[in-house]
N, C-alpha and C. Protein backbone atom coordinates (compact mmCIF):
# COMPACT_ATOMS: atom_id res chain seq x y z
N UNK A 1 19.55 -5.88 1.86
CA UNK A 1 19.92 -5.14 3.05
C UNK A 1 18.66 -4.49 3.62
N UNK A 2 18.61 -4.76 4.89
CA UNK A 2 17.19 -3.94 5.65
C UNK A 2 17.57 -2.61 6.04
N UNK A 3 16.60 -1.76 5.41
CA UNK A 3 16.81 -0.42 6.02
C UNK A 3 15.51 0.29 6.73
N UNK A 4 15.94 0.34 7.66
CA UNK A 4 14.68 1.30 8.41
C UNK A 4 14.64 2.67 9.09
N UNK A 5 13.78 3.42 8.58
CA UNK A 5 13.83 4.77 8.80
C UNK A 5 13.84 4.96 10.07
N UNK A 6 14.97 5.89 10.68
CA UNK A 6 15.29 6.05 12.00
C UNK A 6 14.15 7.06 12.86
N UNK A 7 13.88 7.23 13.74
CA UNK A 7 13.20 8.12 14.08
C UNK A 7 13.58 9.61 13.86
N UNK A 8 14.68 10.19 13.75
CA UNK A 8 15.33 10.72 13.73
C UNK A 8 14.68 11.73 12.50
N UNK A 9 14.82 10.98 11.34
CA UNK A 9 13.90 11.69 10.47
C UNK A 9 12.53 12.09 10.10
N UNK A 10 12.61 12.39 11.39
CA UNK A 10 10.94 13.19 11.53
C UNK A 10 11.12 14.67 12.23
N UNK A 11 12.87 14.52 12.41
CA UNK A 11 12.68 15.89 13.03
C UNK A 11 13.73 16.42 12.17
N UNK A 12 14.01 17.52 12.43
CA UNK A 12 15.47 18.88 11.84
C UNK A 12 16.24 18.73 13.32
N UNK A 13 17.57 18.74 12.44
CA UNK A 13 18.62 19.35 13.92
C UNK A 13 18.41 20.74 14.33
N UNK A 14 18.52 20.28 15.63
CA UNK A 14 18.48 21.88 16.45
C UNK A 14 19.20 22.68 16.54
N UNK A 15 19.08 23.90 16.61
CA UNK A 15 19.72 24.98 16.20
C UNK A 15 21.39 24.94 17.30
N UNK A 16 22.69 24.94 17.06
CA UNK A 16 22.94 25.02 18.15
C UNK A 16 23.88 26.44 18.48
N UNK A 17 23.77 27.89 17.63
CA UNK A 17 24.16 29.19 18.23
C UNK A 17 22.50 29.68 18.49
N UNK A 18 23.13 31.17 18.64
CA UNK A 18 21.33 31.89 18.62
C UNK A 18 21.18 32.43 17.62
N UNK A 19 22.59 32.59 16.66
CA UNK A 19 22.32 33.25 15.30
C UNK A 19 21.63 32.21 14.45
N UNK A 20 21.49 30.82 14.47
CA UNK A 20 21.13 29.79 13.90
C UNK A 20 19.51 30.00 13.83
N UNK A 21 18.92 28.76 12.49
CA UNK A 21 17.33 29.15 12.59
C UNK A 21 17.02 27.22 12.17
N UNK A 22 15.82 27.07 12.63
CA UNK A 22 15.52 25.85 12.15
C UNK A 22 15.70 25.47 10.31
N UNK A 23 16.10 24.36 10.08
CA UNK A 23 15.83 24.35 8.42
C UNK A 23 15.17 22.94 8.45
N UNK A 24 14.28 23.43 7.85
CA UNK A 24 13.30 22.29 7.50
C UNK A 24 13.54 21.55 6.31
N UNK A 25 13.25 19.93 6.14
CA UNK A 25 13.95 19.92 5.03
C UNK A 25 13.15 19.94 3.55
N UNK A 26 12.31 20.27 3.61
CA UNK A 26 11.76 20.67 2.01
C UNK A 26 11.01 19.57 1.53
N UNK A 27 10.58 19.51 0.17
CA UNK A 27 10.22 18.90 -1.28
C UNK A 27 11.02 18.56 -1.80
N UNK A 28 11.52 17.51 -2.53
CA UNK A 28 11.95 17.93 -3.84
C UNK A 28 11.53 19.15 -4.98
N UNK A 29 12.92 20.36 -5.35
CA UNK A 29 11.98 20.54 -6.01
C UNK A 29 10.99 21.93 -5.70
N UNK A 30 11.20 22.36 -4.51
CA UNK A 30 10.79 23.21 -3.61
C UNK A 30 11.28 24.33 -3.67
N UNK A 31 10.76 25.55 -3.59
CA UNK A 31 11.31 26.90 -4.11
C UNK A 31 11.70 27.55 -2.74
N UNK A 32 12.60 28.01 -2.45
CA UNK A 32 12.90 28.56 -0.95
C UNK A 32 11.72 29.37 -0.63
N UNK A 33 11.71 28.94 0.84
CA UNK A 33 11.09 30.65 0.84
C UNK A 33 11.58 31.89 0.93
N UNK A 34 10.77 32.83 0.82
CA UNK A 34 11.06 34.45 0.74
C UNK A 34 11.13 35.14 2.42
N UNK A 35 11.98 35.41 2.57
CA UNK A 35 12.41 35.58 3.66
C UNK A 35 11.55 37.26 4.13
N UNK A 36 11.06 37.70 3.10
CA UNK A 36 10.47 38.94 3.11
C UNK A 36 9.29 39.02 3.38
N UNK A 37 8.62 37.56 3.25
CA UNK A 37 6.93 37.36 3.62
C UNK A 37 7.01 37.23 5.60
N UNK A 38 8.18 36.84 5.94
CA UNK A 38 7.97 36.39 6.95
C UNK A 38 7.97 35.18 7.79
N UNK A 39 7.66 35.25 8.63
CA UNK A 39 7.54 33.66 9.53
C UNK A 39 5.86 33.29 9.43
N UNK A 40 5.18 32.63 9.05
CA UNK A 40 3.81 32.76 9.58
C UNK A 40 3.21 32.13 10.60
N UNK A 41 3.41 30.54 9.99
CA UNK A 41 3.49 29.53 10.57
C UNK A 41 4.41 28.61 11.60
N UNK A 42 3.55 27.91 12.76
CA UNK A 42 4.14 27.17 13.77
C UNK A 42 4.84 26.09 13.13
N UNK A 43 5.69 25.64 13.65
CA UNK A 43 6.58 24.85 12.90
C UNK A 43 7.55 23.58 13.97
N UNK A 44 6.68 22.81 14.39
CA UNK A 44 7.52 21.66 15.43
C UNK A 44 9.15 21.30 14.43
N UNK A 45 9.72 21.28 15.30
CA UNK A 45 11.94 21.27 14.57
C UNK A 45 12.21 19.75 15.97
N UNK A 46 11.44 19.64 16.77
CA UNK A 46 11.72 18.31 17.27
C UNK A 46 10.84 18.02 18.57
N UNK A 47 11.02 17.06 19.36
CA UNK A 47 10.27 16.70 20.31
C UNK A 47 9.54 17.47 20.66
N UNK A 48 10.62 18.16 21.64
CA UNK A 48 10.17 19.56 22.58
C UNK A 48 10.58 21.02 21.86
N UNK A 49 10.68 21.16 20.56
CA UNK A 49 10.64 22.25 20.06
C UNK A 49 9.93 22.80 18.89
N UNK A 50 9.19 24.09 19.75
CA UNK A 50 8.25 24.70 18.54
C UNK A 50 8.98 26.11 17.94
N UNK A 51 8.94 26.64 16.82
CA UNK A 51 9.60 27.61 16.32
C UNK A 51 7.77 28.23 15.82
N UNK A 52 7.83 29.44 17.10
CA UNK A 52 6.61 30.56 17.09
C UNK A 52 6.93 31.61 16.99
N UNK A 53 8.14 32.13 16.33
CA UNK A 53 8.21 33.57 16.39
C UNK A 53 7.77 33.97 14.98
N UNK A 54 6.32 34.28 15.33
CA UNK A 54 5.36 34.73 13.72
C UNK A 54 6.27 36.32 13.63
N UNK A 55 5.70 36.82 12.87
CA UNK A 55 6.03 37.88 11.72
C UNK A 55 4.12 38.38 11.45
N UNK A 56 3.61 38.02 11.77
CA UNK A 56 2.25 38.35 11.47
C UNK A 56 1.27 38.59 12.62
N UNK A 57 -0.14 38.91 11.86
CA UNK A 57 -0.93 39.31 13.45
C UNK A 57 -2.01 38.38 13.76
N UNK A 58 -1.36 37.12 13.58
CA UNK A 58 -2.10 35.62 13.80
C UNK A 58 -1.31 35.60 15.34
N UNK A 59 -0.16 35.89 14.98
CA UNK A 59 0.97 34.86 16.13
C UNK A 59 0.69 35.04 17.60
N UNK A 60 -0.51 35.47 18.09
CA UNK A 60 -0.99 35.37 19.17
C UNK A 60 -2.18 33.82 19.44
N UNK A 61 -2.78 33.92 18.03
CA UNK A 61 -4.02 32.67 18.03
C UNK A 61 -4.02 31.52 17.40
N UNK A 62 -2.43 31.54 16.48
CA UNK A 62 -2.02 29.66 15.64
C UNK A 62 -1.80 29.09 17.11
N UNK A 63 -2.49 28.15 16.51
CA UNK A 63 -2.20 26.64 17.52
C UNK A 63 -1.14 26.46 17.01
N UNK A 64 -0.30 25.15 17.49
CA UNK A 64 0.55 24.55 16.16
C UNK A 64 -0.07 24.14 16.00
N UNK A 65 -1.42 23.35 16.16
CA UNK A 65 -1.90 22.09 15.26
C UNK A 65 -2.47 22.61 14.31
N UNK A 66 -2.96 23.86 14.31
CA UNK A 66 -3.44 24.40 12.96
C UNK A 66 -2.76 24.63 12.08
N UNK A 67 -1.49 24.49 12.05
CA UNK A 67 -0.30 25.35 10.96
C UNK A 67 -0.48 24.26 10.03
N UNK A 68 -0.72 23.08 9.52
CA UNK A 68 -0.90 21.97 8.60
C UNK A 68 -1.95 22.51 7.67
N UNK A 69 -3.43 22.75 8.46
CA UNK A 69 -4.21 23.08 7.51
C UNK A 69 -4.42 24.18 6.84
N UNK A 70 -3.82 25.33 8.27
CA UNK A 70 -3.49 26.33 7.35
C UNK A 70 -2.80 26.88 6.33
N UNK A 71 -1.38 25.96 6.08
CA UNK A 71 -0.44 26.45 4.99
C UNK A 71 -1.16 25.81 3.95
N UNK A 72 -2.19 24.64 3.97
CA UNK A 72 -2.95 24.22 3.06
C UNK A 72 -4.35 24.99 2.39
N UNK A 73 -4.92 25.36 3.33
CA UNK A 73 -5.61 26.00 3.21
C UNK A 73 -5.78 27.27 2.12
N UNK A 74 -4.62 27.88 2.34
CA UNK A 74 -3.86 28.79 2.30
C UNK A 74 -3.15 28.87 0.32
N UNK A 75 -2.58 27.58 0.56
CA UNK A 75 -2.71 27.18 -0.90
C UNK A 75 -3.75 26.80 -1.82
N UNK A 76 -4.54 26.02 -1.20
CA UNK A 76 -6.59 25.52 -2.13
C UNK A 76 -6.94 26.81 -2.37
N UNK A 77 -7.09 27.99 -1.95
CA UNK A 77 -7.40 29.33 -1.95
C UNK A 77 -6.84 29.58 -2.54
N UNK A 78 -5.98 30.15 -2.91
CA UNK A 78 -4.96 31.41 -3.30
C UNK A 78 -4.15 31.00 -4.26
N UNK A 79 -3.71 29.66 -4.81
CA UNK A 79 -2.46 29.27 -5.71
C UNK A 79 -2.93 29.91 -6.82
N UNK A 80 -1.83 30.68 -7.98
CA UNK A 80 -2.64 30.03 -9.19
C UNK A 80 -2.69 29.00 -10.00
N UNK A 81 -2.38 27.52 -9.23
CA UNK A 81 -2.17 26.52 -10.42
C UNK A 81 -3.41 25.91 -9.90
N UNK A 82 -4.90 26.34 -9.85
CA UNK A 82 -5.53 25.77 -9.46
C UNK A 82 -6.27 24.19 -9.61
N UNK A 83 -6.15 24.12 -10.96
CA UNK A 83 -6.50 22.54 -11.47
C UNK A 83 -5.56 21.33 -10.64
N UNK A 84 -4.32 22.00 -10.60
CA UNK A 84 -2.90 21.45 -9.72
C UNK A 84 -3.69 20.87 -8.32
N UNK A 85 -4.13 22.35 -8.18
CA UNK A 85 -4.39 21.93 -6.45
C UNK A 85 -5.71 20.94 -6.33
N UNK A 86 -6.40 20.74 -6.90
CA UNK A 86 -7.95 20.07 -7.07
C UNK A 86 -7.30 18.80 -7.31
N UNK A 87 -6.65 18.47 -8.01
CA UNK A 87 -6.02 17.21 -8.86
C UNK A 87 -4.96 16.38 -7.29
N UNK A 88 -4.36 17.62 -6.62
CA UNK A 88 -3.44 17.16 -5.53
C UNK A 88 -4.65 16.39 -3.95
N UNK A 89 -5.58 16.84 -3.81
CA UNK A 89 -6.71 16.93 -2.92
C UNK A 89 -7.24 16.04 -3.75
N UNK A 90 -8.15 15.77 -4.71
CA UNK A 90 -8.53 14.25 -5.05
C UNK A 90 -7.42 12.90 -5.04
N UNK A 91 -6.11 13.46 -5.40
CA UNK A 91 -4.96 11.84 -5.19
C UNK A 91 -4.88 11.57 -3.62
N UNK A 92 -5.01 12.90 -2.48
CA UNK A 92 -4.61 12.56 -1.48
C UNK A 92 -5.92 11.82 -0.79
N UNK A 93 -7.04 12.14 -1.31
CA UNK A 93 -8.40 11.42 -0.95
C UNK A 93 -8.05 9.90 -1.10
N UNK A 94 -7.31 9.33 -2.12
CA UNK A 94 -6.99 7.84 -2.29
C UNK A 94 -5.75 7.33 -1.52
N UNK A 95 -4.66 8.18 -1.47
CA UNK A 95 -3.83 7.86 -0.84
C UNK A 95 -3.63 8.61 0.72
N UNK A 96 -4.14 8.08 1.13
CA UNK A 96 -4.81 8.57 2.56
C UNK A 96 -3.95 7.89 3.93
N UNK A 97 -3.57 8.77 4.54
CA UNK A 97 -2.88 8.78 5.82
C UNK A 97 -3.15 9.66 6.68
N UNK A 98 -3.42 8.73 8.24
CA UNK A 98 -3.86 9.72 9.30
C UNK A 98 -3.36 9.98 10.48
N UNK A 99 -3.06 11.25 10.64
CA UNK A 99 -2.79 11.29 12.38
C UNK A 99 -3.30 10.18 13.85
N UNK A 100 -4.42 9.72 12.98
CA UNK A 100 -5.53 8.94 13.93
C UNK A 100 -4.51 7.50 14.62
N UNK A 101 -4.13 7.23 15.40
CA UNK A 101 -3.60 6.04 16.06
C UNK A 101 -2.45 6.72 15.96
N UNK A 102 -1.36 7.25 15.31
CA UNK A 102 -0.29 7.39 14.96
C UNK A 102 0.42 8.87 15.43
N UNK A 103 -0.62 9.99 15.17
CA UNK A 103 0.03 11.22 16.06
C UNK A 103 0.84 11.71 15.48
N UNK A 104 1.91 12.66 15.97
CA UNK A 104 2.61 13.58 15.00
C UNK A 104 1.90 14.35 14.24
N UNK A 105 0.48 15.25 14.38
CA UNK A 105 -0.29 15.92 13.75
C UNK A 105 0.03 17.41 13.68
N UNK A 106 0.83 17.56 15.04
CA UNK A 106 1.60 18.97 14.74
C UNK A 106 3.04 18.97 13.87
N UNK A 107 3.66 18.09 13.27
CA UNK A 107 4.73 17.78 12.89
C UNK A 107 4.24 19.08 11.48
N UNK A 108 4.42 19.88 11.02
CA UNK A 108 3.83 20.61 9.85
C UNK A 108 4.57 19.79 8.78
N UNK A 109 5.81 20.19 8.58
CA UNK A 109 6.87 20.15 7.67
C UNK A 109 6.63 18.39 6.92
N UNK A 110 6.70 17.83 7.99
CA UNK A 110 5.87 15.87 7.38
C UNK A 110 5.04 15.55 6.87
N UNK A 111 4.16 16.65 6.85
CA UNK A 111 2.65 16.08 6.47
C UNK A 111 2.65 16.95 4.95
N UNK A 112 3.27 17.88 4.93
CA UNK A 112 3.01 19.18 3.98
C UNK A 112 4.43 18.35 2.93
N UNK A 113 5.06 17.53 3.38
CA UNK A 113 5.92 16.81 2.19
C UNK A 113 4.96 15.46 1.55
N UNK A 114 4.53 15.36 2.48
CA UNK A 114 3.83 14.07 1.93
C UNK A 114 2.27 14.69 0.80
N UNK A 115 1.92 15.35 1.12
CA UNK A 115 1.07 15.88 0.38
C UNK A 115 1.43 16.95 -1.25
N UNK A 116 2.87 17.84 -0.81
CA UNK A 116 3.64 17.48 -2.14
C UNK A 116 3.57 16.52 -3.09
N UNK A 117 3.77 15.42 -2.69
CA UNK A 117 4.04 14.08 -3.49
C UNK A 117 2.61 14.40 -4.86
N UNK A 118 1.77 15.01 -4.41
CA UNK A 118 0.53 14.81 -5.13
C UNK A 118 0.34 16.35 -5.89
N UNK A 119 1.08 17.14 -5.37
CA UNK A 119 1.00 18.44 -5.93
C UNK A 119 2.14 18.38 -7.13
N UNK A 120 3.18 17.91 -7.07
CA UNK A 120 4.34 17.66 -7.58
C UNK A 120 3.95 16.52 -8.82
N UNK A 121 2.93 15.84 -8.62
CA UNK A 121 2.47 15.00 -9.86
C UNK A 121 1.24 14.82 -10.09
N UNK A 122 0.09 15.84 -9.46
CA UNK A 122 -0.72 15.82 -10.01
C UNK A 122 -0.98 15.74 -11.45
N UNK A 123 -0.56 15.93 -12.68
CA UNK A 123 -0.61 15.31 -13.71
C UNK A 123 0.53 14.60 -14.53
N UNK A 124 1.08 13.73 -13.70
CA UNK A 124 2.28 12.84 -13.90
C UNK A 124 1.94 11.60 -13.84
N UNK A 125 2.24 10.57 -13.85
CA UNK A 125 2.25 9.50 -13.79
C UNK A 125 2.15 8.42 -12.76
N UNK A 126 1.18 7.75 -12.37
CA UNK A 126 0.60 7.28 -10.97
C UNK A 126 1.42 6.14 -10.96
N UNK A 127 2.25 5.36 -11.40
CA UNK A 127 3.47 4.88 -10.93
C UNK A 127 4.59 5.73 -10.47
N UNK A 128 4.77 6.95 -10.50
CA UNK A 128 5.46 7.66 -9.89
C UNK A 128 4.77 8.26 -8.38
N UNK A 129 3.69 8.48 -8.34
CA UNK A 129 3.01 8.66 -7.16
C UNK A 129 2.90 7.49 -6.75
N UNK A 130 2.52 6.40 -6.79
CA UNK A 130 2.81 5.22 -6.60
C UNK A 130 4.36 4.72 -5.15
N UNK A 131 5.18 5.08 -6.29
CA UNK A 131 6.91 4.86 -5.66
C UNK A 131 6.52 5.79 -4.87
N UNK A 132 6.81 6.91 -4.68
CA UNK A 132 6.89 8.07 -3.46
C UNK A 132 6.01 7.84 -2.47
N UNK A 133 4.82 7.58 -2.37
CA UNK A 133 4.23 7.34 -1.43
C UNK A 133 4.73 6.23 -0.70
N UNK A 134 5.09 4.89 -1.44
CA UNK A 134 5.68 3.74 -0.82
C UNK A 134 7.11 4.35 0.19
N UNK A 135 7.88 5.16 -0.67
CA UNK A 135 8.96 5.31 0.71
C UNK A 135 8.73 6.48 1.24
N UNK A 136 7.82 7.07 1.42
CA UNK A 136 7.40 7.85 2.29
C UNK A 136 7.57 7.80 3.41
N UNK A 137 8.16 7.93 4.65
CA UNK A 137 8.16 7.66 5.98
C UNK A 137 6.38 7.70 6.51
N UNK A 138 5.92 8.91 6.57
CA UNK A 138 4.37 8.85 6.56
C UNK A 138 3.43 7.52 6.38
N UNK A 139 3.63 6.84 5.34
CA UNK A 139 3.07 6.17 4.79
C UNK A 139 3.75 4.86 5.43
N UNK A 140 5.11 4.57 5.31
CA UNK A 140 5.54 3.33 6.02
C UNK A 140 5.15 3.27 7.13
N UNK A 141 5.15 4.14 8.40
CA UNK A 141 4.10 3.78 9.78
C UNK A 141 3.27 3.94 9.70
N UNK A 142 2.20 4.44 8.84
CA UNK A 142 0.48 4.44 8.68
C UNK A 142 0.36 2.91 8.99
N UNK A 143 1.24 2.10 7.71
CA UNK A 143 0.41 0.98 7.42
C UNK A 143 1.69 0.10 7.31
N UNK A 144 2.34 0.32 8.52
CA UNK A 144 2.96 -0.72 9.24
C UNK A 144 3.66 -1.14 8.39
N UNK A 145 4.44 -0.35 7.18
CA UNK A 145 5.55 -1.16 6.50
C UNK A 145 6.77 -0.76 7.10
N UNK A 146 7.23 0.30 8.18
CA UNK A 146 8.69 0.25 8.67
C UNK A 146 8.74 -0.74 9.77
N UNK A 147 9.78 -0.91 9.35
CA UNK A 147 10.24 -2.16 10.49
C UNK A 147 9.88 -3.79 9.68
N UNK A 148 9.21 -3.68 9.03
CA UNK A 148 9.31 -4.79 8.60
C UNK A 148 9.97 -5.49 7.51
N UNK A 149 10.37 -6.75 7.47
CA UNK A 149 11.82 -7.62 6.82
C UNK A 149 11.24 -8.86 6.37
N UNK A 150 12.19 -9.32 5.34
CA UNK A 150 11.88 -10.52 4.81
C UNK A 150 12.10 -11.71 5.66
N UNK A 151 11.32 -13.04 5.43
CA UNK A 151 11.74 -14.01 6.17
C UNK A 151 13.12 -14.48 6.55
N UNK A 152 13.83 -13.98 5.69
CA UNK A 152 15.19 -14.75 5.14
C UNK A 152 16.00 -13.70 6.61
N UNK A 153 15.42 -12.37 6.74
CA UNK A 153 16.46 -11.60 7.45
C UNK A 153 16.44 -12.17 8.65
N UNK A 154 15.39 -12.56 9.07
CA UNK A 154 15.37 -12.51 10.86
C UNK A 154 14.36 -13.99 10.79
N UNK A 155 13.91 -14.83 9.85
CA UNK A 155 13.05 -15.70 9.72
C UNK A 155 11.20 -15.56 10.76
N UNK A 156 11.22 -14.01 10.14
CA UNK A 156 9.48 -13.73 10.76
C UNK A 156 9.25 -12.90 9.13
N UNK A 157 7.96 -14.09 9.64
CA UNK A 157 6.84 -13.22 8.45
C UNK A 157 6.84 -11.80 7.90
N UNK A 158 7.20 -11.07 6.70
CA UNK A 158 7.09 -9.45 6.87
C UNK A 158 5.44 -9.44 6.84
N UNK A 159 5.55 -8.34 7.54
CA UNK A 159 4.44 -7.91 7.47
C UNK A 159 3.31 -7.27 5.94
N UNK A 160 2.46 -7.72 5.73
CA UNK A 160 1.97 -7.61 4.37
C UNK A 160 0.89 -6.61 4.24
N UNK A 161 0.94 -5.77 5.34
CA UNK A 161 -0.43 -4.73 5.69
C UNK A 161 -0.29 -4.22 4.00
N UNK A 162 0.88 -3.10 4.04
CA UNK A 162 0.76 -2.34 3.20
C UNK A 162 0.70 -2.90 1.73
N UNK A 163 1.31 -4.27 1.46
CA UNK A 163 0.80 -4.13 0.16
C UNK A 163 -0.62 -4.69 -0.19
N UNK A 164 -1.00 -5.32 1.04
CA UNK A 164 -2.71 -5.66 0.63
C UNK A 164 -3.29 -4.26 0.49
N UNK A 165 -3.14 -3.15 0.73
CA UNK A 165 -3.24 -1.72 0.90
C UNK A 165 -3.98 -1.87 -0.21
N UNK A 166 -2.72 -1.77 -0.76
CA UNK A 166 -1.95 -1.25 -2.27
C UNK A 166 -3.15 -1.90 -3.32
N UNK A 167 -2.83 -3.24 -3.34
CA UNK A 167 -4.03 -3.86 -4.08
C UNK A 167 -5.39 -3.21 -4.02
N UNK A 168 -5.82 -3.65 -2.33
CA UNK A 168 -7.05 -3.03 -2.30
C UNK A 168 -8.09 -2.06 -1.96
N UNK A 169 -7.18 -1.18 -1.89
CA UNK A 169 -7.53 0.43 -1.88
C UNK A 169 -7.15 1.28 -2.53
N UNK A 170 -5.74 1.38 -3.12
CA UNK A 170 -5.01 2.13 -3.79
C UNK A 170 -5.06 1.67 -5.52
N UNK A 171 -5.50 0.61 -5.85
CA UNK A 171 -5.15 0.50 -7.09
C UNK A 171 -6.57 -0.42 -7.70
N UNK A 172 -6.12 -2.02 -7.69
CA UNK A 172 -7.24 -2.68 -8.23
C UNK A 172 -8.59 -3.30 -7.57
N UNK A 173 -8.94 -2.77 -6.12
CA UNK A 173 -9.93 -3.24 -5.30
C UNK A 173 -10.16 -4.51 -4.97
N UNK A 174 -10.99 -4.86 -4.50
CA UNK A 174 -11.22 -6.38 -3.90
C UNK A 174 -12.51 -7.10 -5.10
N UNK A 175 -12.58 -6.35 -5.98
CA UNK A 175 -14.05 -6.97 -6.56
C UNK A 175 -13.54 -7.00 -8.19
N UNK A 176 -13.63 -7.84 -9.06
CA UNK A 176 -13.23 -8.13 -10.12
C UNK A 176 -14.59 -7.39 -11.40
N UNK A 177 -14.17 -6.73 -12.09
CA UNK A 177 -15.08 -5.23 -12.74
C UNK A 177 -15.17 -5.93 -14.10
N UNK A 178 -16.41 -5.81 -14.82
CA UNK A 178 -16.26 -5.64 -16.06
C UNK A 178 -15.91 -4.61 -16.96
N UNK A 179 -15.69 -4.55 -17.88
CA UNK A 179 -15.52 -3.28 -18.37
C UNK A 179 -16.30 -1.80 -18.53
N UNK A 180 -17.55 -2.11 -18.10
CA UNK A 180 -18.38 -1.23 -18.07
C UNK A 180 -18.29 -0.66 -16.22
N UNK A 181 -17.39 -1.51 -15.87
CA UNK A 181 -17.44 -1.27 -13.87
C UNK A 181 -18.50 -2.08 -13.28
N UNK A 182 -19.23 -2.51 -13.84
CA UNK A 182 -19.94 -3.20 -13.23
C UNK A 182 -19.53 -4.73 -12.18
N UNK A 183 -19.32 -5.50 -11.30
CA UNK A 183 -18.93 -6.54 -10.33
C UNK A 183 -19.34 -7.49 -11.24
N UNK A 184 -18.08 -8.22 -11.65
CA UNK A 184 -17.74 -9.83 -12.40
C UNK A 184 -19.30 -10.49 -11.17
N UNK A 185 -19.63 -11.33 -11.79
CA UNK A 185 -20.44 -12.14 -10.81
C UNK A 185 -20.51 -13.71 -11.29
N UNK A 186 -20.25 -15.09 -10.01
CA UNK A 186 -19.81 -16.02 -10.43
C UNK A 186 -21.23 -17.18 -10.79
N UNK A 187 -21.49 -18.10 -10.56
CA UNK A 187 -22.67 -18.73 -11.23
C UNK A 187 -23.94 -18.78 -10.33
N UNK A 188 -23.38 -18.46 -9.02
CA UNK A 188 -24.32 -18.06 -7.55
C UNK A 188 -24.98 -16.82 -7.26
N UNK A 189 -24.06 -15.70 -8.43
CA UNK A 189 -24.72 -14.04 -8.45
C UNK A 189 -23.83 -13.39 -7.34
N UNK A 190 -22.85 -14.19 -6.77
CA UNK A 190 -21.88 -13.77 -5.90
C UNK A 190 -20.86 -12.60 -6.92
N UNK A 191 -20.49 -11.85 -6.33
CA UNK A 191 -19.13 -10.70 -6.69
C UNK A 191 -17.83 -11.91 -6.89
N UNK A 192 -17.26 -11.73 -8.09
CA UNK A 192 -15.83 -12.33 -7.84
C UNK A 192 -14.63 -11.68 -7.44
């Protein structure tokens, strides 16, 4: 069965009294927040809606586009699980996705789940970071795996961006290693 992530889930439903508040939908895994710290951060809830009513004495000078790096920021600084956070920032260096062609850079709440994925297993098991990143919404339009289907569904080629990815960036590279890392080389001194 083909399933493809709707657009839909890139945003939160909108509020529809005035007593209502955006809810974002989280981590797995994710500790509420404290309603006592405040609002800090800009927070896009859909197309045309930004939720700016700070609680702090920023809320004159956040962009939204800054609210991404700042709730990050914010954490590299200040957590105390610091090895956590070093360990989450080197996996996301490999598993790398960009605003660049694709947009949605003010989206906070999307980008700050996807980067979970690496905080949440920084010392877990890279077949589990592995899976999560694959159904990641993030990650399926980076590298062109939503929308795409097997021959059998619609008889077109799926598209194979992402798992050549996978092979050769994310896992075993394009160059065949000896055990010391050094490049296999074939009887020409060529790389295999």
């Amino acid at each position: 069965v083909k399933s493809v992530v709707p657009g839909s889930a890139f945003y939160t439903r909108l509020p529809t009294w005035s007593t209502e508040c955006f809810l974002p939908c989280g981590s797995p895994g994710e500790v509420a927040n404290d309603p006592s710290k405040g609002h800090l951060y800009s927070m896009y809830t859909s197309p045309d809606g930004v939720s700016k009513d700070f609680d702090n004495r920023f809320h004159d000078r956040m962009d939204t586009k800054l609210s991404k790096s700042a709730v990050w920021t914010a954490k590299a600084l200040h957590a105390n699980d610091q090895l956590r956070q070093r360990m989450a920032w080197a996996l996301s260096q490999i598993f790398v996705v960009s605003s660049q062609g694709f947009g949605n850079n003010e989206r906070t709440e999307m980008w700050l789940n996807y980067y979970d994925i690496f905080v949440r297993n920084a010392f877990g098991n890279f077949r589990d970071i592995l899976q999560q990143v694959t159904y990641n919404p993030l990650m399926g339009s980076y590298l062109t795996n939503t929308g795409s289907s097997s021959y059998d569904y619609n008889s077109k080629f799926p598209n194979e961006n992402y798992a050549r990815e996978i092979m050769q960036l994310f896992t075993i590279g394009i160059e065949k290693l000896n055990v010391n890392g050094s490049c296999v080389k074939d009887s020409a001194g060529e790389n295999v």
